[in-house]
N, C-alpha and C. Protein backbone atom coordinates (compact mmCIF):
# COMPACT_ATOMS: atom_id res chain seq x y z
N UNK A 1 157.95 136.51 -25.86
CA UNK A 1 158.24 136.19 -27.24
C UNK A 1 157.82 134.76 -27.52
N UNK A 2 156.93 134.58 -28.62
CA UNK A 2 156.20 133.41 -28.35
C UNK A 2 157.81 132.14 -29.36
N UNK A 3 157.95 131.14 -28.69
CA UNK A 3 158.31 130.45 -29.56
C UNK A 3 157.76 130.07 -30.96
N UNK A 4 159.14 129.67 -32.13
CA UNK A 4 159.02 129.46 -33.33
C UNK A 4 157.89 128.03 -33.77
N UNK A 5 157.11 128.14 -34.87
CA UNK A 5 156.10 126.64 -34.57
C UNK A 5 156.76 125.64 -34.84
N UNK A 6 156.89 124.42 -34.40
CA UNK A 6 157.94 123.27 -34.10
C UNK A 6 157.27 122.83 -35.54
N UNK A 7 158.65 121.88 -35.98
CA UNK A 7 159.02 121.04 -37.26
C UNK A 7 158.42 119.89 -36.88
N UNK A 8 157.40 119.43 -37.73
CA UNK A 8 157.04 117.96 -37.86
C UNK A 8 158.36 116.79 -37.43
N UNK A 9 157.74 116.10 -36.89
CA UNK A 9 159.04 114.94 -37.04
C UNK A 9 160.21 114.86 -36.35
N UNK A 10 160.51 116.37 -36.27
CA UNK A 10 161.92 116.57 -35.66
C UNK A 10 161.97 116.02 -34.04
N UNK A 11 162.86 115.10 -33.76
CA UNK A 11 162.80 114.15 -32.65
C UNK A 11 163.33 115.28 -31.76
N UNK A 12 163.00 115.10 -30.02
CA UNK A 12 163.71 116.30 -28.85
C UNK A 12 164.51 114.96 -28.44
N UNK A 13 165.63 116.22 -27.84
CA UNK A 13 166.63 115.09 -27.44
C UNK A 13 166.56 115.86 -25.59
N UNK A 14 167.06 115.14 -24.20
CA UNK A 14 166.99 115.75 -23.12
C UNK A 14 168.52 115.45 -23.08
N UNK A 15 169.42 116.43 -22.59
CA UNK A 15 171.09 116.27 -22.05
C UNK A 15 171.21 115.46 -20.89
N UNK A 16 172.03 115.44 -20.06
CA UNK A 16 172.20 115.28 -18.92
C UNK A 16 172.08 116.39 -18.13
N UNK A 17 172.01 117.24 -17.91
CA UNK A 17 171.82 118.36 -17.02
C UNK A 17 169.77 118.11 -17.27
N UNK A 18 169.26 117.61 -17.84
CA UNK A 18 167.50 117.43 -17.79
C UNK A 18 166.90 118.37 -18.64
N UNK A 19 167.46 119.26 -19.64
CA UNK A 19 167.11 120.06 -20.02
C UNK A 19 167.10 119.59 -21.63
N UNK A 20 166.05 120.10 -22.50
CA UNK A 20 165.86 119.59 -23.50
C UNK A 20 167.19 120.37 -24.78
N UNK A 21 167.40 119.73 -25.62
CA UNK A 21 168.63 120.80 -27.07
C UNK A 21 167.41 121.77 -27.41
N UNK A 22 168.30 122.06 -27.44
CA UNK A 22 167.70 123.73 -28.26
C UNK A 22 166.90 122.81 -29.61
N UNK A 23 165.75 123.22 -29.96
CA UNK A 23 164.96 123.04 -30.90
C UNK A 23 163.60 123.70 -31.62
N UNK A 24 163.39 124.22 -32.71
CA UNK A 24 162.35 124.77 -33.13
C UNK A 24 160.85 124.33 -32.44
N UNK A 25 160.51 125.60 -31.82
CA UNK A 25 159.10 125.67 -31.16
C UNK A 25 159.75 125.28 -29.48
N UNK A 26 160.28 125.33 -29.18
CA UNK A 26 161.17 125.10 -27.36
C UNK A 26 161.38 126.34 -26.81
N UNK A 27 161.34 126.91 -25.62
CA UNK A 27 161.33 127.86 -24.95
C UNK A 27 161.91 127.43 -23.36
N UNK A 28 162.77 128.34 -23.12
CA UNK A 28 163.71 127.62 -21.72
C UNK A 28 163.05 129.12 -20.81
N UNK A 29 162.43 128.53 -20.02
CA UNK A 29 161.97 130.27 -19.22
C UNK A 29 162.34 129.27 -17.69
N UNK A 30 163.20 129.29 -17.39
CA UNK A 30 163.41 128.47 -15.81
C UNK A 30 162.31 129.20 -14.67
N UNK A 31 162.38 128.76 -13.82
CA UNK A 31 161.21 128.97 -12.76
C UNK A 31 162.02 128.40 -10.87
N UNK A 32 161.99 129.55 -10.34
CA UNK A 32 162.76 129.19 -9.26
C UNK A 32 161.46 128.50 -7.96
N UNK A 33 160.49 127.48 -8.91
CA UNK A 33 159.58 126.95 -8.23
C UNK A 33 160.61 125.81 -8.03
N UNK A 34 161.17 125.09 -7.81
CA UNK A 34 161.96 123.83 -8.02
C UNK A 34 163.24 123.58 -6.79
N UNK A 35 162.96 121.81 -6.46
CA UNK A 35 164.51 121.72 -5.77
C UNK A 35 164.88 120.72 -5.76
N UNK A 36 165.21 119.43 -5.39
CA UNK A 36 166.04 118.77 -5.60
C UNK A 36 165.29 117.69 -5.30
N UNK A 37 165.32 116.70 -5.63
CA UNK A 37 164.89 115.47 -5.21
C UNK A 37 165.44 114.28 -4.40
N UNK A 38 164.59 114.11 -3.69
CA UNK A 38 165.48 113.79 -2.66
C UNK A 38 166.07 111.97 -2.87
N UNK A 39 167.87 112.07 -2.50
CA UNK A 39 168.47 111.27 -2.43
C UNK A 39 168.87 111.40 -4.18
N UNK A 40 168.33 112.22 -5.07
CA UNK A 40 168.45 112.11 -6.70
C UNK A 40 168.09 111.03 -7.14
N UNK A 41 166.32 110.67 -6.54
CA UNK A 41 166.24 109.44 -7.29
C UNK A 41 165.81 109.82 -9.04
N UNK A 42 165.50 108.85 -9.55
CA UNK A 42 165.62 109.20 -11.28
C UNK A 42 163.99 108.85 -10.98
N UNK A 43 163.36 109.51 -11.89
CA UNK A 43 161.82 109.90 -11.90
C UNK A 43 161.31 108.73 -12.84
N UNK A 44 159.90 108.33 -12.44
CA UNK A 44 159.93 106.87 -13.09
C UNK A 44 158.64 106.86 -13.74
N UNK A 45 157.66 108.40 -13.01
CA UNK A 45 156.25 108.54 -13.61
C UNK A 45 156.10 109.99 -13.70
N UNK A 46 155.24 109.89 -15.15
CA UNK A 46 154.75 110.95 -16.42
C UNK A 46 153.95 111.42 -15.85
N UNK A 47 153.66 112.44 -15.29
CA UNK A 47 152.08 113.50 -14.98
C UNK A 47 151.48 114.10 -16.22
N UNK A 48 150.11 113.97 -17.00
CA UNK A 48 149.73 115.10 -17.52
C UNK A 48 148.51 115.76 -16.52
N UNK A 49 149.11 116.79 -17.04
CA UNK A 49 148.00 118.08 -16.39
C UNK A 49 147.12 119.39 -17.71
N UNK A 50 146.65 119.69 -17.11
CA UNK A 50 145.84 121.05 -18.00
C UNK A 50 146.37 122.15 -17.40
N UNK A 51 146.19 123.58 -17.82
CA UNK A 51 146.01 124.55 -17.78
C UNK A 51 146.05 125.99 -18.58
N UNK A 52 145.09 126.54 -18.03
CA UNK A 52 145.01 127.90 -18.77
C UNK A 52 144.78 129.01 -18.25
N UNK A 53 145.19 130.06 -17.99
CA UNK A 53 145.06 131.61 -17.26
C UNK A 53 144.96 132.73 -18.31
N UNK A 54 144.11 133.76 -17.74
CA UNK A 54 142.83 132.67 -16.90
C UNK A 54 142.19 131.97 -17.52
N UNK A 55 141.56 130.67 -16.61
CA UNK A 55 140.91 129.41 -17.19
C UNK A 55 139.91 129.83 -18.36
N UNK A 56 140.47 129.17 -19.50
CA UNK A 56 139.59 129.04 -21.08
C UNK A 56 140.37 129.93 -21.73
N UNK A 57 141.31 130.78 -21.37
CA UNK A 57 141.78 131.66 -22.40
C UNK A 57 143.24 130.94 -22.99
N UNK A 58 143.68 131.28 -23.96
CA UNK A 58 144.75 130.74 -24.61
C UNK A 58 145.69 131.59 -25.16
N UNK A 59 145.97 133.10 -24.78
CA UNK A 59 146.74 134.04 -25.22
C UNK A 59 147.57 134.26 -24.07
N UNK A 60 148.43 134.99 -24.56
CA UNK A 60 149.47 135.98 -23.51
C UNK A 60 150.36 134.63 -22.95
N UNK A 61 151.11 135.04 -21.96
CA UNK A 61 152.34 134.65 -21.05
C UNK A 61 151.86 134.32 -20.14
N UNK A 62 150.41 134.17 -19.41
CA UNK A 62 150.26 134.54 -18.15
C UNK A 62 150.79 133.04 -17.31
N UNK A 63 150.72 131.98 -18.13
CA UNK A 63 150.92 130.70 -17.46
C UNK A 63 152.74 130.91 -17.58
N UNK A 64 153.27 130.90 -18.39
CA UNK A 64 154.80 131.43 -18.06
C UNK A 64 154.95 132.14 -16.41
N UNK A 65 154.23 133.62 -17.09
CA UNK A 65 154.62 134.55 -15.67
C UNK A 65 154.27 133.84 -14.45
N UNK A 66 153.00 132.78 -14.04
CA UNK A 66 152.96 132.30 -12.71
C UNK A 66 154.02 131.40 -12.46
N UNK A 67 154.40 130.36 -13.80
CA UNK A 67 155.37 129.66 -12.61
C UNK A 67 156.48 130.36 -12.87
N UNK A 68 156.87 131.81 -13.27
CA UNK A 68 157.98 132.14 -12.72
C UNK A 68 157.95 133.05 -11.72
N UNK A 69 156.88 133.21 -11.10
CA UNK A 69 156.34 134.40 -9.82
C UNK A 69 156.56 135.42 -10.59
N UNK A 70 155.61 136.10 -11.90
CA UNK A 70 156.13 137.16 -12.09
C UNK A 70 154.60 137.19 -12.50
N UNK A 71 153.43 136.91 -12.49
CA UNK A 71 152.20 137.04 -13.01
C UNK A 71 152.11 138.49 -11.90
N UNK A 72 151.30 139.16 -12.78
CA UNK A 72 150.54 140.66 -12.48
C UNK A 72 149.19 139.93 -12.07
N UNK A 73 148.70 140.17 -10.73
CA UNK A 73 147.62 139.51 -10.51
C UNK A 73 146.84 140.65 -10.30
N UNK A 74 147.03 141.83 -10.63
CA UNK A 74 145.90 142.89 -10.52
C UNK A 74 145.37 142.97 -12.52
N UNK A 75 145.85 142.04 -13.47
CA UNK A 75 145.51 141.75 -14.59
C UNK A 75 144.23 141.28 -14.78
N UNK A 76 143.94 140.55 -13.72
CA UNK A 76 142.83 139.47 -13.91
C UNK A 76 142.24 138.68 -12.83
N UNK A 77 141.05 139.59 -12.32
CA UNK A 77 140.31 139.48 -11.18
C UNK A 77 140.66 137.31 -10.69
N UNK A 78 140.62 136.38 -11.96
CA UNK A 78 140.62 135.32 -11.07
C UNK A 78 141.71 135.29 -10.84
N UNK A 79 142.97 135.63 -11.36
CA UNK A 79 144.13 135.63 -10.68
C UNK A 79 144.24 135.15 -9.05
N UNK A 80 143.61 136.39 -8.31
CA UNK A 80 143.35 136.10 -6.99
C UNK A 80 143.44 134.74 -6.16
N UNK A 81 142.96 133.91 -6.77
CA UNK A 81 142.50 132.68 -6.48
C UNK A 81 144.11 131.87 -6.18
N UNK A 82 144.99 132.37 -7.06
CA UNK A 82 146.38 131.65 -6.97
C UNK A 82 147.27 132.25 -6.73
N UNK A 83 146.98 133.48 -6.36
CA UNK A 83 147.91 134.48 -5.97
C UNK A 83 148.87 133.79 -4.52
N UNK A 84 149.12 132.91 -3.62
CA UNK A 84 149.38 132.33 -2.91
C UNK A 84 149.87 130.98 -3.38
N UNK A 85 150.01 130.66 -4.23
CA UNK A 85 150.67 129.18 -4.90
C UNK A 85 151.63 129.67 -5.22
N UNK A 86 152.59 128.88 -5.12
CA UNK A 86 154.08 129.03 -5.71
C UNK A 86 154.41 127.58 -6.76
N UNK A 87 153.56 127.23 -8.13
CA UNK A 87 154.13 125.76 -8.21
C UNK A 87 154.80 125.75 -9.59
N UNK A 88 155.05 125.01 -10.33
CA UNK A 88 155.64 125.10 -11.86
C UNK A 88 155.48 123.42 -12.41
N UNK A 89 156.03 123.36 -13.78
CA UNK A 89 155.61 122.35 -14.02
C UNK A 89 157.00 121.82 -14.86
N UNK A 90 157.19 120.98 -15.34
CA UNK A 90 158.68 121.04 -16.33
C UNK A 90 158.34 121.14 -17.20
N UNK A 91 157.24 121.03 -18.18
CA UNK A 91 156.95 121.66 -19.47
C UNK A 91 155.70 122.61 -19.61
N UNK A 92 155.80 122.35 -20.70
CA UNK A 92 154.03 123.45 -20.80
C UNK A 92 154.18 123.22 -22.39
N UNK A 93 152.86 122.91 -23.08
CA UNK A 93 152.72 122.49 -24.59
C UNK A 93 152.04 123.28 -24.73
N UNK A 94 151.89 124.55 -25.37
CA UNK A 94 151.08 125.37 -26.30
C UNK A 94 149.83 124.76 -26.89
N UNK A 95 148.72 125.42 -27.13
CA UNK A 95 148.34 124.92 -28.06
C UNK A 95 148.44 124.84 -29.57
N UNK A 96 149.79 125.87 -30.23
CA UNK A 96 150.13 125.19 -31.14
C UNK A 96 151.36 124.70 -30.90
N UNK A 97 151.20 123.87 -30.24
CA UNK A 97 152.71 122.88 -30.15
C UNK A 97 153.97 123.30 -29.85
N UNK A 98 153.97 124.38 -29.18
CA UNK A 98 155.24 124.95 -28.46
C UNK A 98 155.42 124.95 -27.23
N UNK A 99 156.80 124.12 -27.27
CA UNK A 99 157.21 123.98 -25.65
C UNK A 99 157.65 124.79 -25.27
N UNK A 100 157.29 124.84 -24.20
CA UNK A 100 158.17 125.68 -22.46
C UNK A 100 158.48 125.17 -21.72
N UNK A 101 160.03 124.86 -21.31
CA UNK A 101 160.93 124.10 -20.34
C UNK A 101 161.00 124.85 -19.02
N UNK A 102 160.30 124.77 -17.93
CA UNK A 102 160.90 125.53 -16.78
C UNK A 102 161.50 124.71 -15.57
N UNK A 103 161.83 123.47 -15.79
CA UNK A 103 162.81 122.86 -15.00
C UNK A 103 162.97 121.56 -15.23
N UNK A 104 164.56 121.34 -15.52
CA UNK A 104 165.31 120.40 -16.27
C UNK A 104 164.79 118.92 -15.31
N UNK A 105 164.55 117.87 -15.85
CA UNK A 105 163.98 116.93 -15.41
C UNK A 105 164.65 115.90 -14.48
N UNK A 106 165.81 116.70 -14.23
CA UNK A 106 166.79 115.56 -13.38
C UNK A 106 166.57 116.25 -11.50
N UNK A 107 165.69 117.79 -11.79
CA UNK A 107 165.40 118.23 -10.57
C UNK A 107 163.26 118.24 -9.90
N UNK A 108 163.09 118.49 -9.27
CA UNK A 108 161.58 118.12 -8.77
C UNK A 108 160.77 119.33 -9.03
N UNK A 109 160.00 119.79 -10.15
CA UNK A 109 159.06 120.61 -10.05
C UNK A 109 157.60 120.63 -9.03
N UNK A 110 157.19 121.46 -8.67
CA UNK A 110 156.00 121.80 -7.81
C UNK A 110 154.75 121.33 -8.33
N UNK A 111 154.60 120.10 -9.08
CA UNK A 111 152.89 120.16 -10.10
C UNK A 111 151.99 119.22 -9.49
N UNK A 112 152.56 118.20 -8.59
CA UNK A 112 151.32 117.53 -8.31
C UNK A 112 151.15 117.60 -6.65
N UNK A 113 151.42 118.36 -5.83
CA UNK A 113 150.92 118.55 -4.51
C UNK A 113 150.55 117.45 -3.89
N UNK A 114 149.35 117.21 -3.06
CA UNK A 114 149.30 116.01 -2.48
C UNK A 114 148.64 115.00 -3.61
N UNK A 115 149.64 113.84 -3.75
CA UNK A 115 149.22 112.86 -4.57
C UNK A 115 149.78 111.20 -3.72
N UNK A 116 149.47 110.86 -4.87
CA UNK A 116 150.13 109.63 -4.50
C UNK A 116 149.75 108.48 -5.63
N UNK A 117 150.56 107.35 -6.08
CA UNK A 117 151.02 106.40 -7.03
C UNK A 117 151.21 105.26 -6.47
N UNK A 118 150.58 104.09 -6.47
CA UNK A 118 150.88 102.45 -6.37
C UNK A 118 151.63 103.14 -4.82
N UNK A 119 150.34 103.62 -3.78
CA UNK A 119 150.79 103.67 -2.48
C UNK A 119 151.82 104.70 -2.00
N UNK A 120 152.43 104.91 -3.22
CA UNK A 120 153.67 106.49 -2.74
C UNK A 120 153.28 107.90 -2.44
N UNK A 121 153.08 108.22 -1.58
CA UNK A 121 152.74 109.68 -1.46
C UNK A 121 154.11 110.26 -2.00
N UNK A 122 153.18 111.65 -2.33
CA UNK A 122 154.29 112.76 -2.79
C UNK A 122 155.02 112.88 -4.54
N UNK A 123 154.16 112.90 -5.18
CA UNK A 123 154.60 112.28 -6.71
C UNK A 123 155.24 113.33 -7.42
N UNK A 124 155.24 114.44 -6.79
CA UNK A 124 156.78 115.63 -7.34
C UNK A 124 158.11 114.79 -7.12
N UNK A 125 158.35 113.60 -5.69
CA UNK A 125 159.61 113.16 -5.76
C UNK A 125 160.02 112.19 -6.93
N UNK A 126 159.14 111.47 -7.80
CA UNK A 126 159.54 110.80 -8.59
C UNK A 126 158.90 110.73 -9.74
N UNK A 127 158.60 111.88 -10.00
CA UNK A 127 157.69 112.01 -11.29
C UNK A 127 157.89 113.64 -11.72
N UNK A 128 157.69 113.46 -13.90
CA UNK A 128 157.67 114.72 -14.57
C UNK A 128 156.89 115.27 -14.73
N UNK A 129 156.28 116.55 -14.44
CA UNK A 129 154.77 117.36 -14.90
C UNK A 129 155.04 117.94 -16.43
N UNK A 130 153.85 117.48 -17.05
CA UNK A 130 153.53 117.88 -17.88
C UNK A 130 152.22 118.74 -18.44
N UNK A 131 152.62 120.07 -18.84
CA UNK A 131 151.09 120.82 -18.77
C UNK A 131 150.82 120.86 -20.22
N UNK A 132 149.46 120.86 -20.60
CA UNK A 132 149.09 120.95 -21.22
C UNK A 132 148.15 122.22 -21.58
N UNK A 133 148.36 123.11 -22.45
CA UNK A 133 147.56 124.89 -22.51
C UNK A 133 146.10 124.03 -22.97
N UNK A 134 145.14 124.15 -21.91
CA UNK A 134 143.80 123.63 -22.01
C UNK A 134 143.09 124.02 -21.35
N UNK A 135 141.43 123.40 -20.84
CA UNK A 135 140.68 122.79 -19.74
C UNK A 135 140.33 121.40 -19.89
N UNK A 136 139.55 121.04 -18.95
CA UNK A 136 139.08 119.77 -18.83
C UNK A 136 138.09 119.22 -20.27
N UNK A 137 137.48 120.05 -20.43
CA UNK A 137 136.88 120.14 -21.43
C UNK A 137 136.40 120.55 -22.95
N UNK A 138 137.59 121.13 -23.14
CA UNK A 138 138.03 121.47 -24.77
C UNK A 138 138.74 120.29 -25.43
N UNK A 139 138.40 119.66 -26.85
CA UNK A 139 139.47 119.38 -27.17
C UNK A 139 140.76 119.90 -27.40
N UNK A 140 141.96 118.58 -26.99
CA UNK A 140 143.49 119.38 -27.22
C UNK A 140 143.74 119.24 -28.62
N UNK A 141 144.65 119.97 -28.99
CA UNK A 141 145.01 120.31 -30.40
C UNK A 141 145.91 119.28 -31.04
N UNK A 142 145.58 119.11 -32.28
CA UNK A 142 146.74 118.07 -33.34
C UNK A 142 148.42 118.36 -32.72
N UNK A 143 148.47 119.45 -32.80
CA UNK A 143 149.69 119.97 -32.52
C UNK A 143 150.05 119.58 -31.09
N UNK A 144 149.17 119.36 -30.57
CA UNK A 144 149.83 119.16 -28.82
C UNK A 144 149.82 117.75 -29.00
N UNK A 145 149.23 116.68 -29.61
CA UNK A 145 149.37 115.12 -29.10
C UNK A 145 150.80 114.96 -29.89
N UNK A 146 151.08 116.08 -31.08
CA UNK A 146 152.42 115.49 -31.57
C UNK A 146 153.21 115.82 -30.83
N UNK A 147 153.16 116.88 -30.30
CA UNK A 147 154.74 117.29 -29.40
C UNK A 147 154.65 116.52 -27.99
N UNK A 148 153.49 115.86 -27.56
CA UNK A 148 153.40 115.58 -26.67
C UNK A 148 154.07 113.72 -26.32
N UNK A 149 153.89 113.64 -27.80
CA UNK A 149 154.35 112.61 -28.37
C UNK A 149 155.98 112.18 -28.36
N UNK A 150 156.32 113.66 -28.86
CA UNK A 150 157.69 113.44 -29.06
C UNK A 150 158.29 113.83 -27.60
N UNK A 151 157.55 114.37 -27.09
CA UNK A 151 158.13 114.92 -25.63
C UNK A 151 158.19 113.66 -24.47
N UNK A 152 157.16 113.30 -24.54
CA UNK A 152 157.20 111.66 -23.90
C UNK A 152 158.50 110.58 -24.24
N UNK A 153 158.50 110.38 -25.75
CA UNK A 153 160.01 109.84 -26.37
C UNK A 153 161.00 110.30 -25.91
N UNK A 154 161.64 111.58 -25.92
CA UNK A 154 162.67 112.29 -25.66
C UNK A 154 162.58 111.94 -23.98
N UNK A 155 161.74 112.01 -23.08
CA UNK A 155 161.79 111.80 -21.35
C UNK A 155 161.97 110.11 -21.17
N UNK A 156 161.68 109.43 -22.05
CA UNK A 156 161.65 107.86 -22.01
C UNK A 156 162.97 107.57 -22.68
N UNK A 157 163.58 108.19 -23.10
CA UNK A 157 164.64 107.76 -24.02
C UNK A 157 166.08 108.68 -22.40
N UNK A 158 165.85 108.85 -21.43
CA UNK A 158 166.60 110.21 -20.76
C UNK A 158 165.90 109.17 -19.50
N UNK A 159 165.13 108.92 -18.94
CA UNK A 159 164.44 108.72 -17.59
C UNK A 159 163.87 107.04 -17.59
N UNK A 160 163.74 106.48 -16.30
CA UNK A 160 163.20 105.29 -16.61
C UNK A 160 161.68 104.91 -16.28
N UNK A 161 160.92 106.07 -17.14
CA UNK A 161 159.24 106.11 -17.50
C UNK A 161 159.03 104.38 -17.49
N UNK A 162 158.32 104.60 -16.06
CA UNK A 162 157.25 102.97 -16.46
C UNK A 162 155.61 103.46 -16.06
N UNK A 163 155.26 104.42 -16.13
CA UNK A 163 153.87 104.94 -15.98
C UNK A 163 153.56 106.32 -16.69
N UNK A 164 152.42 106.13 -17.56
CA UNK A 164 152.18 108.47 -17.42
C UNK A 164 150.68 108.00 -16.83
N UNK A 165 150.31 108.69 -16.37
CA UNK A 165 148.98 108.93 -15.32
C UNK A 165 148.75 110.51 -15.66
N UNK A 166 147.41 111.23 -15.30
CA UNK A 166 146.82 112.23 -15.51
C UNK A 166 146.87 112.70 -14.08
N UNK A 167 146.91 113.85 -13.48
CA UNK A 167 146.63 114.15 -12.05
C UNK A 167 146.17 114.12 -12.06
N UNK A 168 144.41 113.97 -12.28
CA UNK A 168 143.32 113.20 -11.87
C UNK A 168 143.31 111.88 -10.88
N UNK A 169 144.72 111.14 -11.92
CA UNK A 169 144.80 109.53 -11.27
C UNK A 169 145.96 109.51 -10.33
N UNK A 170 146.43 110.57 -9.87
CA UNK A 170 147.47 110.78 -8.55
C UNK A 170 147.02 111.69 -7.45
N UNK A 171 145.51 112.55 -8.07
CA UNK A 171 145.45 112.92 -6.85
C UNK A 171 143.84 113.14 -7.19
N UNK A 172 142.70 112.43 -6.85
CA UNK A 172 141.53 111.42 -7.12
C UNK A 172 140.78 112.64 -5.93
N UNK A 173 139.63 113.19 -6.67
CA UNK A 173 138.75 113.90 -5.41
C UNK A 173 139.18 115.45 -5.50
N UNK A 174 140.73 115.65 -5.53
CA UNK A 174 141.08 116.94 -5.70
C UNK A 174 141.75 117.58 -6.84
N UNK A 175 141.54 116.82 -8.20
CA UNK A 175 141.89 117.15 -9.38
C UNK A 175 141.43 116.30 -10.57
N UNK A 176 141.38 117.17 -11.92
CA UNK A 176 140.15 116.29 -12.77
C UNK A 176 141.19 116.81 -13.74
N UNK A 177 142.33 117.22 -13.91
CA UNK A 177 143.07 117.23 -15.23
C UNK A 177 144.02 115.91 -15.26
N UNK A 178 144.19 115.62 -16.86
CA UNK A 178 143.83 116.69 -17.93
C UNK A 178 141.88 116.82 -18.64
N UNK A 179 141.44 115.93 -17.95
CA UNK A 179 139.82 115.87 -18.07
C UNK A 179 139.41 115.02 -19.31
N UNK A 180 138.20 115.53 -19.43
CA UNK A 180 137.31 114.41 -19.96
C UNK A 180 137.98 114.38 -21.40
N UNK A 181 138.41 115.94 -21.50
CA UNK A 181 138.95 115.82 -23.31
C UNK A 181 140.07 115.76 -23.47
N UNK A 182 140.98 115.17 -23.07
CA UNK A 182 142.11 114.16 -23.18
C UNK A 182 141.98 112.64 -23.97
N UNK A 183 142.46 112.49 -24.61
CA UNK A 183 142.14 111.15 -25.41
C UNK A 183 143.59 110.12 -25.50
N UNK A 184 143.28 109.31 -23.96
CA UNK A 184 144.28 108.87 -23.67
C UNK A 184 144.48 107.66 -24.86
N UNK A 185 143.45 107.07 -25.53
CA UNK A 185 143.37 106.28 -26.41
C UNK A 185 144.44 106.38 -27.64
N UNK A 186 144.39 108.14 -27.86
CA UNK A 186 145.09 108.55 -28.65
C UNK A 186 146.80 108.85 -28.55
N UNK A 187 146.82 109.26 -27.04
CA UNK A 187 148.04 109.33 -26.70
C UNK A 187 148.86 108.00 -26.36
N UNK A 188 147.92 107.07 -26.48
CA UNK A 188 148.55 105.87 -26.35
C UNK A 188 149.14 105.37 -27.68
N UNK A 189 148.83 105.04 -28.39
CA UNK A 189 149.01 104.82 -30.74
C UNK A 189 149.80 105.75 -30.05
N UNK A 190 150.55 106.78 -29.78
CA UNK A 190 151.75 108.07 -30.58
C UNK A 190 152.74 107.64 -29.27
N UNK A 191 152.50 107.76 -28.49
CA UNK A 191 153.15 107.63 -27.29
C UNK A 191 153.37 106.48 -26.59
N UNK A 192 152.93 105.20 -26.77
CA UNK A 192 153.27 104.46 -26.24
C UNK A 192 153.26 103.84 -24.69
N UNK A 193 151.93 104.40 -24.08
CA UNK A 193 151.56 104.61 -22.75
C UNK A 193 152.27 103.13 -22.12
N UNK A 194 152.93 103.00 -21.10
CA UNK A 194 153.43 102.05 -20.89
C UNK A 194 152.31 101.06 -20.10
C-alpha cells in the first residue's frame, strides 16, 4: 500500500524509541535486518545511498520486500544477484517523496558494509542509512531533496549529526552511490550539510 503524498512543509519529528510520528507520506515496514549498536553509542554520521529493484525501475514494493526478506526472487531474473544479502537501510525516500522507516535510528541498520569514516571502520556502528529510490545516474526528484531535507532536520534535531557523506565516500572503490546525479550542492542550501 503505497504511502499518502507528504504535505509540503510539514516538519518530521523522531521519538525516543528512533522512530519517526506518524506523518503524511511515512510508512513503518520494520525489517528484522537490524541490531544493536554496540555499547549504544548515539550515531554521529548521515549515509546517503541509491537504490532501485530492479536497478532503473521505480514501481512495486520490491525494495520494501528485500529489506524485509520477503522479495520473490523468482520475479526478476537480476534479483539473483542479491538473493544472499540480508541488509536494510533506516529509510527509503520514494521518488515521490514518501518515506519508509525500517529501523528506528537509535538501533544499527545493515547499509554500509565495509566502510570506514575519519579512520573508523565499520560505519553501520555510528551512522544512519539513507536510501534514496534512484541510480547513479538519473536525476533525483523535487520531491526527494524536500523530504530529504526535512528528514535530515528531524535526525539532527534527535542525533548528534556532525557529517552526511554518500557511500561512495565511506566505502571508495566499492560503491558509487548516491552517484554522479546527486546534487550535493543542492542538498546542502535545504539541508545544511555540516
Amino acid at each position: 500500500m503505497p504511502a499518502r503524498a507528504p504535505r509540503p512543509g510539514l516538519p518530521l519529528r523522531i521519538g525516543p524509541d528512533g522512530w519517526l510520528a506518524d506523518a503524511p507520506g511515512l510508512l513503518r515496514r520494520p525489517s528484522p535486518n537490524h541490531d544493536a549498536r554496540p555499547g549504544d553509542e548515539a550515531p554521529y554520521l548521515l549515509v546517503i545511498h541509491n537504490i532501485s529493484l530492479p536497478p532503473g525501475i521505480f514501481t512495486g514494493d520490491a525494495i520494501i520486500d528485500f529489506f524485509q526478506n520477503r522479495l520473490d526472487f523468482a520475479s526478476h531474473p537480476w534479483f539473483e544477484n542479491i538473493r544472499d544479502l540480508r541488509v536494510s537501510a533506516h529509510f527509503l525516500i520514494r521518488r515521490d517523496g514518501a518515506i519508509v522507516q525500517f529501523v528506528p535510528t537509535v538501533l544499527r541498520a545493515w547499509h554500509a558494509g565495509a566502510s570506514s569514516f575519519e579512520g573508523r571502520e565499520r560505519c553501520n556502528d555510528f551512522s544512519i542509512g539513507i536510501e534514496l529510490e534512484g541510480t547513479d545516474t538519473l536525476a533525483y526528484t523535487d520531491a526527494q531533496y524536500e523530504r530529504l531535507d526535512a528528514l535530515a532536520a528531524a535526525i539532527r534535531a534527535r542525533h548528534p549529526i556532525r557529517a552526511v557523506r554518500g557511500h561512495a565516500h565511506i566505502a571508495p572503490g566499492r560503491k558509487t552511490d548516491p552517484g554522479e546525479a546527486f546534487d550535493w550542492e543542492r542538498f546542502e542550501r535545504g539541508g545544511r550539510q555540516p
